[in-house]
C-alpha atoms as a PDB file:
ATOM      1  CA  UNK A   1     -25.310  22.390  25.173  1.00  0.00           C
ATOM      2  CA  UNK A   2     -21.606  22.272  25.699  1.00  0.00           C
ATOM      3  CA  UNK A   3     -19.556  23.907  22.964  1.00  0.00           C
ATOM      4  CA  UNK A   4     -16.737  22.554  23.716  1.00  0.00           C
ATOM      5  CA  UNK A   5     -17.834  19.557  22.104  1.00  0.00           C
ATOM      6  CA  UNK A   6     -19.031  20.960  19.169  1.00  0.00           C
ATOM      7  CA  UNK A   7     -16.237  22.824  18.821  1.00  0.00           C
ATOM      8  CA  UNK A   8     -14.211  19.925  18.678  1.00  0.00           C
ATOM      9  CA  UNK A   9     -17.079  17.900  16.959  1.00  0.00           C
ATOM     10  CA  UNK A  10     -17.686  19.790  13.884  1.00  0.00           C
ATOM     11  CA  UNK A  11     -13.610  20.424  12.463  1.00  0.00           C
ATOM     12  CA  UNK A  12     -13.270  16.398  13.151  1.00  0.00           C
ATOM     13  CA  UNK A  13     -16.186  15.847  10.577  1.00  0.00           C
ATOM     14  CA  UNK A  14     -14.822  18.193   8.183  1.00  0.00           C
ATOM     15  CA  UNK A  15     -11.342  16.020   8.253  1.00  0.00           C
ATOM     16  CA  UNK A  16     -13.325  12.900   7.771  1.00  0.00           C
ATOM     17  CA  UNK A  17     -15.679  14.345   4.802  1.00  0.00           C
ATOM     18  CA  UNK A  18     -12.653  15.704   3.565  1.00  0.00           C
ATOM     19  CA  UNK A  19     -10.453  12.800   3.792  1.00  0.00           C
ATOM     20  CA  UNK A  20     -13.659  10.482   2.533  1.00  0.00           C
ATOM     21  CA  UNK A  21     -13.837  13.311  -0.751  1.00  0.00           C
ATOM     22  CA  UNK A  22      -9.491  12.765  -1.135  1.00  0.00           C
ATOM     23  CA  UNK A  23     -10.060   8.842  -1.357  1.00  0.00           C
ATOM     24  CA  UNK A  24     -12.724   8.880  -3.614  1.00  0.00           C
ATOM     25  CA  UNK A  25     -10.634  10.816  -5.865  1.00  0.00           C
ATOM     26  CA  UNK A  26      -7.608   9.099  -5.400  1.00  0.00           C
ATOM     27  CA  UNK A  27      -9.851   5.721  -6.522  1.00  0.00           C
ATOM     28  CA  UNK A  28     -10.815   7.681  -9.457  1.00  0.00           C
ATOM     29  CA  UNK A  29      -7.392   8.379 -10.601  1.00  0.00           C
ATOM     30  CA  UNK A  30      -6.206   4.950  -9.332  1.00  0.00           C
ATOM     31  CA  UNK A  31      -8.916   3.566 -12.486  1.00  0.00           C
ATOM     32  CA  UNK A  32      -7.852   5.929 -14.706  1.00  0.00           C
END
């Protein structure tokens, strides 16, 4: 168990959920 890698594990899957949440949005609003 090597935290390094989590630690830099975990905040790159909150960019990538977060930037996955932004572009759904932006398709919504892109319909709209």
């Amino acid at each position: 168990d090597d935290p390094t890698i989590s630690d830099e594990f975990y905040p790159t899957a909150n960019l990538v959920a977060f930037y996955l949440i932004a572009f759904q949005v932006l398709i919504i609003l892109v319909k709209n």
